[in-house]
N, C-alpha and C. Protein backbone atom coordinates (compact mmCIF):
# COMPACT_ATOMS: atom_id res chain seq x y z
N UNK A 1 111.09 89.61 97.29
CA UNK A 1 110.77 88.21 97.43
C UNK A 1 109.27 88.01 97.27
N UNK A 2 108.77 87.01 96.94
CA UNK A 2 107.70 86.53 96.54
C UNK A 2 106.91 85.61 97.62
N UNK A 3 105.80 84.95 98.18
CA UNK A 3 105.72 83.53 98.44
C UNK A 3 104.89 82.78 97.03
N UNK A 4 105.09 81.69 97.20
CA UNK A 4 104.78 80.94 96.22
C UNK A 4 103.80 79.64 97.11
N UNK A 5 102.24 79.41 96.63
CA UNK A 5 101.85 78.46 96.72
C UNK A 5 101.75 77.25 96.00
N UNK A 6 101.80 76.39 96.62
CA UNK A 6 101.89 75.32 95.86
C UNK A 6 100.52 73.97 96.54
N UNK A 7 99.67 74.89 96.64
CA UNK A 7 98.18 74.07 97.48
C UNK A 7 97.98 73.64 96.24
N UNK A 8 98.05 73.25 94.92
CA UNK A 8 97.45 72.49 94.00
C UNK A 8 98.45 71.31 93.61
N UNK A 9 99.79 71.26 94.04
CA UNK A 9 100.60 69.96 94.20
C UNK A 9 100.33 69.24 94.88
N UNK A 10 99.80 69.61 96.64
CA UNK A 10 99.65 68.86 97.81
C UNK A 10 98.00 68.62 97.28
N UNK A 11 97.32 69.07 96.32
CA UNK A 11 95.90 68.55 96.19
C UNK A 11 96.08 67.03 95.25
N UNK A 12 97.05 67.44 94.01
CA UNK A 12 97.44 66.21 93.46
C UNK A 12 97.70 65.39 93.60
N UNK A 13 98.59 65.35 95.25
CA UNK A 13 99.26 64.19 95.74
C UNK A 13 98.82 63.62 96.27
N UNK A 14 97.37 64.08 96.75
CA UNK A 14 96.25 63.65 97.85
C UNK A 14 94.92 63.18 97.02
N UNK A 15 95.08 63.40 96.15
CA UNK A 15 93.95 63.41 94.98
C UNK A 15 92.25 63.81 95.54
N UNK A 16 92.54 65.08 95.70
CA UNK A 16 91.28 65.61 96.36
C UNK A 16 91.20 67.12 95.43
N UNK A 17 89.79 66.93 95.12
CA UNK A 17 89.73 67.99 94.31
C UNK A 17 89.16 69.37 95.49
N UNK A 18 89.44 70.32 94.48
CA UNK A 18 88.94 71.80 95.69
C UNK A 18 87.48 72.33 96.45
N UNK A 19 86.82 71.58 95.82
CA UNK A 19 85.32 71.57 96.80
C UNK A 19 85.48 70.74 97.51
N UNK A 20 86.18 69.19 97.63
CA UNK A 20 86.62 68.50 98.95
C UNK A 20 87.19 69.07 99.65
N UNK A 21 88.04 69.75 99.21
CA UNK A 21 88.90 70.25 100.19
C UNK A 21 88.04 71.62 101.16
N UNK A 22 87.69 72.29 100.29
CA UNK A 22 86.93 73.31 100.67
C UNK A 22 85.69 72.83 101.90
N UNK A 23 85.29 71.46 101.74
CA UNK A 23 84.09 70.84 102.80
C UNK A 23 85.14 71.14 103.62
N UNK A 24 86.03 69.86 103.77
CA UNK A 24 86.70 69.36 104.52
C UNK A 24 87.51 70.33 106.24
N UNK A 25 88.04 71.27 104.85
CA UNK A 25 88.61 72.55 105.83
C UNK A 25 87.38 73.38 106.21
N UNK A 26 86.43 73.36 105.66
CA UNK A 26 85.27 74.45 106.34
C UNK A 26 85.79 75.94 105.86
N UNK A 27 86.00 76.11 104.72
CA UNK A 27 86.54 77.05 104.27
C UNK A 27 85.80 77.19 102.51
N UNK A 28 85.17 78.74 102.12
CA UNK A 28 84.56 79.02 101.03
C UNK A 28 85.63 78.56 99.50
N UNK A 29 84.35 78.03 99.06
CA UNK A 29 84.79 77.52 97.46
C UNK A 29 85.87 78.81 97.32
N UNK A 30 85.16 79.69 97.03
CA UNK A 30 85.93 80.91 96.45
C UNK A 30 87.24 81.06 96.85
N UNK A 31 87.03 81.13 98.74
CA UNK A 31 88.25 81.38 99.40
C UNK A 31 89.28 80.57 99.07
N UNK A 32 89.16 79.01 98.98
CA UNK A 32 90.33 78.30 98.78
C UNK A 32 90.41 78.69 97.07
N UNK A 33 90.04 78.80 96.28
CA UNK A 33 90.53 79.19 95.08
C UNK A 33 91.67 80.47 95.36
N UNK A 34 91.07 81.48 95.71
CA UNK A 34 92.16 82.49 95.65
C UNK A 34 92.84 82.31 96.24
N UNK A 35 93.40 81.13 97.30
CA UNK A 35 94.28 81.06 97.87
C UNK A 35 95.03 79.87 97.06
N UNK A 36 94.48 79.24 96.33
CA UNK A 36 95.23 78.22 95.20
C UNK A 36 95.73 79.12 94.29
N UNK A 37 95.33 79.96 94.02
CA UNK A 37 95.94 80.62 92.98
C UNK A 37 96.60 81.88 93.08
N UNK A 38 96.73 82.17 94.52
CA UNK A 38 97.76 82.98 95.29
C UNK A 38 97.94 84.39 95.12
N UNK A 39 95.85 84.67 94.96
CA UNK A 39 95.77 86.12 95.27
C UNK A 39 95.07 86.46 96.32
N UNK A 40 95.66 86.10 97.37
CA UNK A 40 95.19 86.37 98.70
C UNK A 40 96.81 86.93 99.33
N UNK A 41 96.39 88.12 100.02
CA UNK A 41 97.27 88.62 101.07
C UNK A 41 98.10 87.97 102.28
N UNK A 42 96.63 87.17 102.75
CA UNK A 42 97.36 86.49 103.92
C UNK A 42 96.64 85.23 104.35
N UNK A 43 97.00 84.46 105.27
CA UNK A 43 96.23 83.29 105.54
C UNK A 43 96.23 83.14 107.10
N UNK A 44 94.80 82.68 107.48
CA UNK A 44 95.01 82.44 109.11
C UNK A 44 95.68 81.22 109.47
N UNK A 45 96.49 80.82 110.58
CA UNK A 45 96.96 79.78 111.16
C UNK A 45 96.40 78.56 111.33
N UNK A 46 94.89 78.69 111.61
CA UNK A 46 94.12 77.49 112.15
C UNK A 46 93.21 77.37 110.50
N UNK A 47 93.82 78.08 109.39
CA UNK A 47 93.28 77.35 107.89
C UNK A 47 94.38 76.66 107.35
N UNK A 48 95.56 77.44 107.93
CA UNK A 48 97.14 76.33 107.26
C UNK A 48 96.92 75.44 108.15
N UNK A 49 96.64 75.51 109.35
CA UNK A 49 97.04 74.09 110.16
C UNK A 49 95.99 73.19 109.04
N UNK A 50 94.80 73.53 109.44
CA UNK A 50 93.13 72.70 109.05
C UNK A 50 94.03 72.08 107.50
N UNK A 51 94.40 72.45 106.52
CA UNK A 51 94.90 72.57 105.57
C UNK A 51 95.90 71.17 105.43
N UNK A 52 97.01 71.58 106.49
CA UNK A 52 98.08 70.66 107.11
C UNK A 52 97.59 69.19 106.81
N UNK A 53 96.90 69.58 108.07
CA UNK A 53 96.00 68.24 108.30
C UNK A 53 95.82 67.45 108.01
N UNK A 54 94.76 67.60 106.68
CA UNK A 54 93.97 66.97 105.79
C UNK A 54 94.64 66.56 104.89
N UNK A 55 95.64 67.40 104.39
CA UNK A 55 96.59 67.26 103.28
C UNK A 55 98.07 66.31 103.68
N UNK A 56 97.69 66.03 105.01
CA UNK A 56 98.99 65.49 105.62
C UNK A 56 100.44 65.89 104.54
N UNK A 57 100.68 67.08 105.30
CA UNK A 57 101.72 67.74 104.71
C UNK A 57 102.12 69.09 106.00
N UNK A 58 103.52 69.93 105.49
CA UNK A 58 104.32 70.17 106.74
C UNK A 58 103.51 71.47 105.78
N UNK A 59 103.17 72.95 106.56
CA UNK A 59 103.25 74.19 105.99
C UNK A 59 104.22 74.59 104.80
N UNK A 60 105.62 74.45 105.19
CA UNK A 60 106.57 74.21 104.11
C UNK A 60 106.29 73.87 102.42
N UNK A 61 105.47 72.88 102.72
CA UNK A 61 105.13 72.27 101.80
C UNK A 61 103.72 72.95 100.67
N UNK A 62 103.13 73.67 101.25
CA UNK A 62 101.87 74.38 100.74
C UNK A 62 102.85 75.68 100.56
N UNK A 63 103.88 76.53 101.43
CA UNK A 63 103.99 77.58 100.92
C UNK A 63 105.46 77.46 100.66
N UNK A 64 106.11 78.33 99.73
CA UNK A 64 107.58 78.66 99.26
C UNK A 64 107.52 80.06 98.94
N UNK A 65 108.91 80.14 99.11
CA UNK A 65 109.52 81.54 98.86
C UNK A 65 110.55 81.83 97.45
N UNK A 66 110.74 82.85 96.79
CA UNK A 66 111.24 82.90 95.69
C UNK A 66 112.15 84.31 95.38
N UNK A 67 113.00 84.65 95.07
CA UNK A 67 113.67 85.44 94.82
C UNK A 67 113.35 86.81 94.34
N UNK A 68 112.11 85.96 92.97
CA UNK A 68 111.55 86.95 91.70
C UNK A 68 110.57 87.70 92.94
N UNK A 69 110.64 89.06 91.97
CA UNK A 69 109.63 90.23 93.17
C UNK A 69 108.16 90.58 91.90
């Protein structure tokens, strides 16, 4: 199984580009990139919540799961 992000749908829907977001959450340009583009290992709780938040959206919604390995 896979997870699958989908932090650049919930950016679309919010229309906030990734250095806003990146102020916003208090979190590095860089860092939220690799985590948009879902080469990061893992994520802390209080950056999905911060994330949540802002993005007014459920965790669910930023991450999915997938079959393909």
């Amino acid at each position: 199984m896979a997870i699958i992000i989908n932090l650049d749908v919930q950016m679309a829907k919010n229309k906030i580009s990734l250095t806003e977001l990146a102020q916003k959450v208090d979190i590095s340009l860089t860092n939220l990139s690799l985590l948009k583009t879902g080469k990061v290992k893992g994520i802390r709780f209080d950056t999905l919540e911060a994330l949540c938040r802002i993005l007014k959206c459920k965790p669910g919604d930023i991450l999915d799961i997938t079959d393909a390995e």
